[in-house]
PDB file of N, CA and C in Angstrom:
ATOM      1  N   UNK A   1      13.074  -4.773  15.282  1.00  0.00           N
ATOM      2  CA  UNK A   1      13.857  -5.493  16.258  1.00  0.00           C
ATOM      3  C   UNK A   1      15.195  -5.874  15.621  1.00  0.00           C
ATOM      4  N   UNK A   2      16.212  -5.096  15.792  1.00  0.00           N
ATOM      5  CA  UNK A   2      17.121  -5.745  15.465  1.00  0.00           C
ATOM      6  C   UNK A   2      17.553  -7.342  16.288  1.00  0.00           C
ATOM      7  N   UNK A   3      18.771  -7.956  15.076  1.00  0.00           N
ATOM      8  CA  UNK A   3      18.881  -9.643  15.153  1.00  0.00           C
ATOM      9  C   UNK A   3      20.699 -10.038  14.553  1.00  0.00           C
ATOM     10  N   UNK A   4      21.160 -10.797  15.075  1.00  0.00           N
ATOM     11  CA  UNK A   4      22.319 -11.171  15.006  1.00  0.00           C
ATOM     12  C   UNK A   4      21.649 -13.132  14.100  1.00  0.00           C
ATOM     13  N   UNK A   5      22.823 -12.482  12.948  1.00  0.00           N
ATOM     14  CA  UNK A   5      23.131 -13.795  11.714  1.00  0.00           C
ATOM     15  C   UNK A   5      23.698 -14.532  12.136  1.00  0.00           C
ATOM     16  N   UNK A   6      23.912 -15.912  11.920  1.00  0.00           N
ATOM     17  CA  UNK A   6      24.816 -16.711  11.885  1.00  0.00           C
ATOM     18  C   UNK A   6      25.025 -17.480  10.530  1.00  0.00           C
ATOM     19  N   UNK A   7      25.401 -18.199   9.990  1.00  0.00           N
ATOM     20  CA  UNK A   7      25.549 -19.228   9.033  1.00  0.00           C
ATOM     21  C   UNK A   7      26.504 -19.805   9.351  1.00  0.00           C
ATOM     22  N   UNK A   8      26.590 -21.313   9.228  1.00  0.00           N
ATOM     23  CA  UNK A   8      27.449 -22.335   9.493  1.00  0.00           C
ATOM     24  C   UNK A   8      27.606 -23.497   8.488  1.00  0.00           C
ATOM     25  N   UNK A   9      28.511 -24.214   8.363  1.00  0.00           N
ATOM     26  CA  UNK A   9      28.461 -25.515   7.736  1.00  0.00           C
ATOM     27  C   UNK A   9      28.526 -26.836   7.980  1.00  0.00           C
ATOM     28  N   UNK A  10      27.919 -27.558   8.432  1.00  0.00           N
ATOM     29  CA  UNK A  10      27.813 -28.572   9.729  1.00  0.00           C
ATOM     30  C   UNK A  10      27.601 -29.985   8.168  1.00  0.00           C
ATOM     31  N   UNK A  11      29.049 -30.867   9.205  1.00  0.00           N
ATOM     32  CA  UNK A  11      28.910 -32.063   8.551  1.00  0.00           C
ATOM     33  C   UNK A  11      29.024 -33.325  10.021  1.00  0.00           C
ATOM     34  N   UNK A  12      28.332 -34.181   9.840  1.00  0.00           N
ATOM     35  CA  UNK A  12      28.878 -34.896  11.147  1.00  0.00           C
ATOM     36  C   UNK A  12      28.754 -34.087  12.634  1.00  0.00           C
ATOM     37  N   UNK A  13      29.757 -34.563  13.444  1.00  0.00           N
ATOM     38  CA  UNK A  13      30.008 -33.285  14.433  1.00  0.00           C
ATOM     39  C   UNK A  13      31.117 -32.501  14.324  1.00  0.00           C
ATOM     40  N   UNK A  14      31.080 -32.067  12.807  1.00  0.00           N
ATOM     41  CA  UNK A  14      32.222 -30.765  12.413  1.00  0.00           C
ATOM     42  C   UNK A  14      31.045 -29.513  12.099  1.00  0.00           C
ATOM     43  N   UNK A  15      31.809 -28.272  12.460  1.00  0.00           N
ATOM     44  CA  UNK A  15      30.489 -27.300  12.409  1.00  0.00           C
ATOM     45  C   UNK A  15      31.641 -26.044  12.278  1.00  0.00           C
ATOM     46  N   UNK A  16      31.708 -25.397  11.349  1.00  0.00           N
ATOM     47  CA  UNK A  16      32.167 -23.944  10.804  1.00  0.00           C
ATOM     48  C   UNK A  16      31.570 -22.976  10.194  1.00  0.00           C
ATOM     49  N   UNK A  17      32.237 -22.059  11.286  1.00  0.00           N
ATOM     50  CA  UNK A  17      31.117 -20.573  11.010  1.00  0.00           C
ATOM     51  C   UNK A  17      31.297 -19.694   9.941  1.00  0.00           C
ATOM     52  N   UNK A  18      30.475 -19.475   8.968  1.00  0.00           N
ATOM     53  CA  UNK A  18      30.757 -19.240   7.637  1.00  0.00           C
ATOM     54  C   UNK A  18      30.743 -17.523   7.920  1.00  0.00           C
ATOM     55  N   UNK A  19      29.470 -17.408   8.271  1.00  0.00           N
ATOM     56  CA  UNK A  19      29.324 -15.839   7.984  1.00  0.00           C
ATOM     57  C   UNK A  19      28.570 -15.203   9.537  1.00  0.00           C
ATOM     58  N   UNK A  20      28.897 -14.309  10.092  1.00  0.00           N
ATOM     59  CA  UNK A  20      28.136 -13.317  10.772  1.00  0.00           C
ATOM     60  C   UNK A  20      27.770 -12.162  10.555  1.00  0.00           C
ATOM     61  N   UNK A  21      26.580 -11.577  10.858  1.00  0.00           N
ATOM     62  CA  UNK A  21      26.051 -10.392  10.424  1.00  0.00           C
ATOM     63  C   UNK A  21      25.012  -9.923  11.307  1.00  0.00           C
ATOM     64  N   UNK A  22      24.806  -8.640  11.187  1.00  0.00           N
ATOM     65  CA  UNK A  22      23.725  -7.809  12.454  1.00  0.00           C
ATOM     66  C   UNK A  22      23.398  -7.116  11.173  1.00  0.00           C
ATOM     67  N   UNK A  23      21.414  -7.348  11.596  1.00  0.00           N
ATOM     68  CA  UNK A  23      20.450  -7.022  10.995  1.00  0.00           C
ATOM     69  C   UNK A  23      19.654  -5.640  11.864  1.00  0.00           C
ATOM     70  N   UNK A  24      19.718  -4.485  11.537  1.00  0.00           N
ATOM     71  CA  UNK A  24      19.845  -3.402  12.579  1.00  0.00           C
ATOM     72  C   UNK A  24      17.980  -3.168  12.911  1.00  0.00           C
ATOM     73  N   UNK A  25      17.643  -2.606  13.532  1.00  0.00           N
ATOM     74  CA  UNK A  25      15.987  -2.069  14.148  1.00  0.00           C
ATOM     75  C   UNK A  25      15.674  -1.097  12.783  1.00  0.00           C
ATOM     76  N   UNK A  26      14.444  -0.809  12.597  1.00  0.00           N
ATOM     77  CA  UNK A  26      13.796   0.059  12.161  1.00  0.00           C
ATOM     78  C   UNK A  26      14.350   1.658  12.691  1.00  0.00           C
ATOM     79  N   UNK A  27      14.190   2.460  12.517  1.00  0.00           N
ATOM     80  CA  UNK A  27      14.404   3.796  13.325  1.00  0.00           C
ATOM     81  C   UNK A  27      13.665   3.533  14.136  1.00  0.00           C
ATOM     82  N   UNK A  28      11.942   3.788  13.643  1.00  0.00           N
ATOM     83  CA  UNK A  28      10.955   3.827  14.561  1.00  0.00           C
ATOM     84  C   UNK A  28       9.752   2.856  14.406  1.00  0.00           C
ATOM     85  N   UNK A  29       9.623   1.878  15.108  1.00  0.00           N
ATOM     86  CA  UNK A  29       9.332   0.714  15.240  1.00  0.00           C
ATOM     87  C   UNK A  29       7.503   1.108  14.703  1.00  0.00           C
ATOM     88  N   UNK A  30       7.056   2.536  15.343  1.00  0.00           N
ATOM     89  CA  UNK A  30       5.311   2.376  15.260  1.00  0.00           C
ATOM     90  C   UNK A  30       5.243   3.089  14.091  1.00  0.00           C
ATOM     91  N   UNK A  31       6.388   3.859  13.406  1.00  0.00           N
ATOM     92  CA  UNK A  31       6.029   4.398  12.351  1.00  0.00           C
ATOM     93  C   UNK A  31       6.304   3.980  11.271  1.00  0.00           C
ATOM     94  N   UNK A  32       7.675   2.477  11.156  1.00  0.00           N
ATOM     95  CA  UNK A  32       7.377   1.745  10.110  1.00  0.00           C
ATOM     96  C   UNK A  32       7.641   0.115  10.811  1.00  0.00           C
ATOM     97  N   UNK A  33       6.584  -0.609  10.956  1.00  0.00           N
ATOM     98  CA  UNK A  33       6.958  -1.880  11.973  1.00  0.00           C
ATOM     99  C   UNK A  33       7.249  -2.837  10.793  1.00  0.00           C
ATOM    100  N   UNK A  34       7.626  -2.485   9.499  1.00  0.00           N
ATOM    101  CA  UNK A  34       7.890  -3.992   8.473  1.00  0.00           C
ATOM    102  C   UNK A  34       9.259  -4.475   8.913  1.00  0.00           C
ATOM    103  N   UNK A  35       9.107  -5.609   9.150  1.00  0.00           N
ATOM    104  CA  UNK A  35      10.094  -6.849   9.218  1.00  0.00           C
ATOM    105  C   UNK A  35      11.401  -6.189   8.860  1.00  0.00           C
ATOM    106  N   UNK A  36      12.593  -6.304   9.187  1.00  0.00           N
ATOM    107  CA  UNK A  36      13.911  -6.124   8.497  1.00  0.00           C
ATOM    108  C   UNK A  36      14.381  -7.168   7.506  1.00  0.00           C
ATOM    109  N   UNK A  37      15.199  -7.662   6.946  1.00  0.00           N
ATOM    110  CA  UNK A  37      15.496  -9.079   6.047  1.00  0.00           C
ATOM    111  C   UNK A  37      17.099  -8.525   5.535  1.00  0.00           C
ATOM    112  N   UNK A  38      17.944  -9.260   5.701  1.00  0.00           N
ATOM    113  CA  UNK A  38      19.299  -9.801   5.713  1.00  0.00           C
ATOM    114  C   UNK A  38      19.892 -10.885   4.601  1.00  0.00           C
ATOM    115  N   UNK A  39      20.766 -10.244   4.156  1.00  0.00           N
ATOM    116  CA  UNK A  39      21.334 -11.341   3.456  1.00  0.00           C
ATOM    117  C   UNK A  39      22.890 -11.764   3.912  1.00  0.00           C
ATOM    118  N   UNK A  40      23.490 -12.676   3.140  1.00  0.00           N
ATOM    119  CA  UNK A  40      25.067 -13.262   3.700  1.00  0.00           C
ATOM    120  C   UNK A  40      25.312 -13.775   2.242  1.00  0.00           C
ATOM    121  N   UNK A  41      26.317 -13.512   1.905  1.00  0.00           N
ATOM    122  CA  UNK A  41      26.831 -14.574   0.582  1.00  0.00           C
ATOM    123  C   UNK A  41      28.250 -14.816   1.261  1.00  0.00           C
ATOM    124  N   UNK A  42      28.629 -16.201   0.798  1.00  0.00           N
ATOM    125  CA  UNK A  42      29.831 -16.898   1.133  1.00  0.00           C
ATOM    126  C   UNK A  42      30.477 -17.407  -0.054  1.00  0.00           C
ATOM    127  N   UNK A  43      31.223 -17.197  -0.336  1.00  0.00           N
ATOM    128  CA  UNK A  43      32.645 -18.143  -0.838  1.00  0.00           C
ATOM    129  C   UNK A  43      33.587 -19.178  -0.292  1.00  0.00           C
ATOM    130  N   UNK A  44      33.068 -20.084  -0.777  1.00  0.00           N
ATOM    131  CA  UNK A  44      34.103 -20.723   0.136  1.00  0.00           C
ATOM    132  C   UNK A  44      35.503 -21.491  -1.110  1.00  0.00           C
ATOM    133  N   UNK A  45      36.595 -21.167  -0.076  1.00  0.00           N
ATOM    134  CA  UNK A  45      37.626 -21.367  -0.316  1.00  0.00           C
ATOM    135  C   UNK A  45      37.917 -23.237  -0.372  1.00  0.00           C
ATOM    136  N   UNK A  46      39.338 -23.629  -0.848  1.00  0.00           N
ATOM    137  CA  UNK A  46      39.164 -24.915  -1.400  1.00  0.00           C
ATOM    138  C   UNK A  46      40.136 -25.212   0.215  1.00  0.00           C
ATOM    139  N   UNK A  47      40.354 -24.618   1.314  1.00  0.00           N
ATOM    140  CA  UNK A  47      40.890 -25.046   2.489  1.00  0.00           C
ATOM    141  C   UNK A  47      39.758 -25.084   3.636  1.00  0.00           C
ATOM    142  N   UNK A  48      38.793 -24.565   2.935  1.00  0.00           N
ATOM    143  CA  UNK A  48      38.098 -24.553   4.069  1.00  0.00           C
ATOM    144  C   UNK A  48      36.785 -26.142   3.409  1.00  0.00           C
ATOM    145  N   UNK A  49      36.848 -25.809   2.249  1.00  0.00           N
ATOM    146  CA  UNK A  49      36.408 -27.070   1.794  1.00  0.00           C
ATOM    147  C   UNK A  49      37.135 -28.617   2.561  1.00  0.00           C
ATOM    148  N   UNK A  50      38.705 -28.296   2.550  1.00  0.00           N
ATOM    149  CA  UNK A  50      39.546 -29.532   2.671  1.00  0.00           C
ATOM    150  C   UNK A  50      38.791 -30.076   4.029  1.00  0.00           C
ATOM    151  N   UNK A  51      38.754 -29.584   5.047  1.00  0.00           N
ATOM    152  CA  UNK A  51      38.315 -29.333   6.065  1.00  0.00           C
ATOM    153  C   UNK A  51      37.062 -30.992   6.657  1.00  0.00           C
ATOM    154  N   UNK A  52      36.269 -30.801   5.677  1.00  0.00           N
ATOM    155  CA  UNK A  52      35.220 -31.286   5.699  1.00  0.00           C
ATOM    156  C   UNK A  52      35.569 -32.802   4.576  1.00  0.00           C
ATOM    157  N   UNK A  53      34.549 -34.027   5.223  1.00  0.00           N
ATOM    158  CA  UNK A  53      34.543 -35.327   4.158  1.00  0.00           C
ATOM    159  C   UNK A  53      33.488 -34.841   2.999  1.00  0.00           C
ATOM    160  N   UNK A  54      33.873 -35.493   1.582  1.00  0.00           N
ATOM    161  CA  UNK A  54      32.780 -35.398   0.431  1.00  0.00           C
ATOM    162  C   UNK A  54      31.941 -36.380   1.121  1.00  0.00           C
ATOM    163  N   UNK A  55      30.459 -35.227   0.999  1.00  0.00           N
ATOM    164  CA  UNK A  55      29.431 -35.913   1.038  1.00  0.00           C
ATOM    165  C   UNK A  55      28.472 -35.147   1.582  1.00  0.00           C
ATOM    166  N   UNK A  56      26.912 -35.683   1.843  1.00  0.00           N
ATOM    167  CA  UNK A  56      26.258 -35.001   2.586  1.00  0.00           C
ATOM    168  C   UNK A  56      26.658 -33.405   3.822  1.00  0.00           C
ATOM    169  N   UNK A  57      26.096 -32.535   3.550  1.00  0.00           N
ATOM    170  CA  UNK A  57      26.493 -31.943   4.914  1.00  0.00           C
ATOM    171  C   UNK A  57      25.224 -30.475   5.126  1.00  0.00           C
ATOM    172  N   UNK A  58      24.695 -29.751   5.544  1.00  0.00           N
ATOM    173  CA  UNK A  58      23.797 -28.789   6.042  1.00  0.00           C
ATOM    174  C   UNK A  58      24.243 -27.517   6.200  1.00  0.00           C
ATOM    175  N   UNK A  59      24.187 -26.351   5.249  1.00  0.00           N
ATOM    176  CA  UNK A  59      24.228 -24.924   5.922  1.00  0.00           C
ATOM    177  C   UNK A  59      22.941 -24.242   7.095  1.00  0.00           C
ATOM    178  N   UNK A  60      23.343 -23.913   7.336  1.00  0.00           N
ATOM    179  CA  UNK A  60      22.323 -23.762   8.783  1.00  0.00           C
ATOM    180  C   UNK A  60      22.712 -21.970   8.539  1.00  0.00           C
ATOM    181  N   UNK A  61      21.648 -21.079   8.971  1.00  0.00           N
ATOM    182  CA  UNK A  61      21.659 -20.103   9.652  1.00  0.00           C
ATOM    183  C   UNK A  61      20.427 -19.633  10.721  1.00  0.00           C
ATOM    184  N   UNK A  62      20.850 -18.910  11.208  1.00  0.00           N
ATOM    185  CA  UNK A  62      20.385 -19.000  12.501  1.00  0.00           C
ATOM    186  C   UNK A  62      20.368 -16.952  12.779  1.00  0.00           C
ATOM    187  N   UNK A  63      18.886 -16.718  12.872  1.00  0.00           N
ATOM    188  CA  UNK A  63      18.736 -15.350  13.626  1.00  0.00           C
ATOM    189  C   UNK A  63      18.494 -15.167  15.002  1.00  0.00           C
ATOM    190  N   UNK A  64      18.750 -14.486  15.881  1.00  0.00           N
ATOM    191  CA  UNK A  64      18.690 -14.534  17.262  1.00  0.00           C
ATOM    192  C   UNK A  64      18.068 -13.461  17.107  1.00  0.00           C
ATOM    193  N   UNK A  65      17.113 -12.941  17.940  1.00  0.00           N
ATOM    194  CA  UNK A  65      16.287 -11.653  17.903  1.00  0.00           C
ATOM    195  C   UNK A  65      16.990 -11.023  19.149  1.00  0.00           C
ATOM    196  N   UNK A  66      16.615  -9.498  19.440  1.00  0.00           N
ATOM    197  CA  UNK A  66      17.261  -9.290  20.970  1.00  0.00           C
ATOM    198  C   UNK A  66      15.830  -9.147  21.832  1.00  0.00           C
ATOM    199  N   UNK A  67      15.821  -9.142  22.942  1.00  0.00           N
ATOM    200  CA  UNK A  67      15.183  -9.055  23.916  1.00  0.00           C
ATOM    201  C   UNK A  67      13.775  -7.484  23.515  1.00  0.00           C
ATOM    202  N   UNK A  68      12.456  -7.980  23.718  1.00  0.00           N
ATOM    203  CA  UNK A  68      11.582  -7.400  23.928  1.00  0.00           C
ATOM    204  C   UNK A  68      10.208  -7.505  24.530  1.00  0.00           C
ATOM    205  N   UNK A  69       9.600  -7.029  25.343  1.00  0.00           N
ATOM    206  CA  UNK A  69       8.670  -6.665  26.343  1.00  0.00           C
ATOM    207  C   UNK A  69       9.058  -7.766  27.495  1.00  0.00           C
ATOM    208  N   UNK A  70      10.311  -7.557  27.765  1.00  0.00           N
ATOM    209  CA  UNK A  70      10.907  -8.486  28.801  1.00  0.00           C
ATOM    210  C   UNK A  70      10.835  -9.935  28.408  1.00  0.00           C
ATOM    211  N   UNK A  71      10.815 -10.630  27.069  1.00  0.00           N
ATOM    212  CA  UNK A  71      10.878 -11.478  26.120  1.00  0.00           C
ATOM    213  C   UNK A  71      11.946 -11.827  25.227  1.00  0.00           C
ATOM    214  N   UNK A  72      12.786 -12.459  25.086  1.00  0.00           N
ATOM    215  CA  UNK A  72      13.581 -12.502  24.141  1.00  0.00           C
ATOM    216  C   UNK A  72      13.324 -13.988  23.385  1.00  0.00           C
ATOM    217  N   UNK A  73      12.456 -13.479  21.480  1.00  0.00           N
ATOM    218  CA  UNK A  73      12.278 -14.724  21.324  1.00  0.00           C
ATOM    219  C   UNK A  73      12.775 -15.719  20.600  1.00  0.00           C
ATOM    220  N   UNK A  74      12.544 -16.820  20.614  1.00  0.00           N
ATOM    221  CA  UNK A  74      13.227 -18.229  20.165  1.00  0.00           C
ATOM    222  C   UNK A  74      13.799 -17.729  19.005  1.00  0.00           C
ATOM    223  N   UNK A  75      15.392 -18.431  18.615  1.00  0.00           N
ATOM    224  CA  UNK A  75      15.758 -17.875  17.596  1.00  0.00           C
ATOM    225  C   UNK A  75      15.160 -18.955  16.158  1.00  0.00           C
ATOM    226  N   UNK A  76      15.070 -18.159  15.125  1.00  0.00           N
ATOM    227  CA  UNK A  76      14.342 -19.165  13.781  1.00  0.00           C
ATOM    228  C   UNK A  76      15.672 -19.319  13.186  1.00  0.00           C
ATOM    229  N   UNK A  77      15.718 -20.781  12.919  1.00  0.00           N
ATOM    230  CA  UNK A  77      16.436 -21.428  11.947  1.00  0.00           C
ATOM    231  C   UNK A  77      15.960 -21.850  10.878  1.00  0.00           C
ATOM    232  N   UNK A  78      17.037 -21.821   9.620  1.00  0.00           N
ATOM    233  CA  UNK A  78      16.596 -22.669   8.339  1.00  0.00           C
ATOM    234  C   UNK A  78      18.079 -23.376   7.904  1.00  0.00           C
ATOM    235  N   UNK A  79      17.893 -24.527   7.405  1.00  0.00           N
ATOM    236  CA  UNK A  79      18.793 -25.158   6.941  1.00  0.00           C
ATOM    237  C   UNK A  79      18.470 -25.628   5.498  1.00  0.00           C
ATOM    238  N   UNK A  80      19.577 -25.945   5.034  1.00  0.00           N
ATOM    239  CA  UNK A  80      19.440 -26.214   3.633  1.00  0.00           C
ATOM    240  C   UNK A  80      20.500 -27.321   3.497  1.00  0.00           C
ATOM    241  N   UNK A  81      20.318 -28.828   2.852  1.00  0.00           N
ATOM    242  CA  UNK A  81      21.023 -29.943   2.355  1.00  0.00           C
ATOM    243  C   UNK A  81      22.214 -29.569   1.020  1.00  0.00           C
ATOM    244  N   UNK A  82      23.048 -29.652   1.711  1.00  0.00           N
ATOM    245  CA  UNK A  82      24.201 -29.694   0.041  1.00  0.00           C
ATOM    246  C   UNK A  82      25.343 -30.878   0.373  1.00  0.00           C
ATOM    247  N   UNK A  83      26.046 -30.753  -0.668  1.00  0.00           N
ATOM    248  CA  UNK A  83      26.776 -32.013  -1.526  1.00  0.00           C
ATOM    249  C   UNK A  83      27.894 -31.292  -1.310  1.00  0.00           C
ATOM    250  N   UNK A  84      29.261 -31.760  -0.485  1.00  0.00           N
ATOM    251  CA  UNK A  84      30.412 -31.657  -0.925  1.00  0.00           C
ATOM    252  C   UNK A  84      30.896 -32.487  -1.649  1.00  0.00           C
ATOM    253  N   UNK A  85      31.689 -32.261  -2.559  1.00  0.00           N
ATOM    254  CA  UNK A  85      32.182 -32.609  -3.672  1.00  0.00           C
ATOM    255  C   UNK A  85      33.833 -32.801  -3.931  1.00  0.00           C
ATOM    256  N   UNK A  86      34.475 -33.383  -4.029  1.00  0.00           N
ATOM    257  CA  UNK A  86      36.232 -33.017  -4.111  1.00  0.00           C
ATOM    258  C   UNK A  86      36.707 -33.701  -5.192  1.00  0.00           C
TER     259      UNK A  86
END
């Protein structure tokens, strides 16, 4: 099943989109059905840092699956706690 990435950086109600990415289908779904898995690496720059207050704030990404057996399902999130720093 292919799935559309997101990653973001959410402090407060400030929220910037770090990275997007498409995680593509198998060729053939019955002849190899293992999971796909995606990665994103970010850099972030010291303007996009400015952006944001030191302190607490959450990277979030977020997979959206696409639509199947007339289903399209819930997208899975994970977030992770970090420290801005200045």
């Amino acid at each position: 099943m292919p799935a559309d990435l997101q990653m973001d950086l959410v402090q407060g109600t400030r929220a910037e989109t770090l990275a997007v990415a498409f995680i593509p289908a198998n060729v053939n779904k019955s002849y190899d059905p293992r999971p796909r898995h995606g990665t994103a690496s970010v850099i972030l720059t010291r303007e996009q840092l400015a952006r944001f207050e030191a302190g607490p704030a959450i990277v979030r990404a977020t997979a959206y699956g696409s639509m199947q057996w007339l289903r399209t399902p819930p997208p899975k999130v994970q977030e992770r706690r970090v420290e801005i720093v200045k």
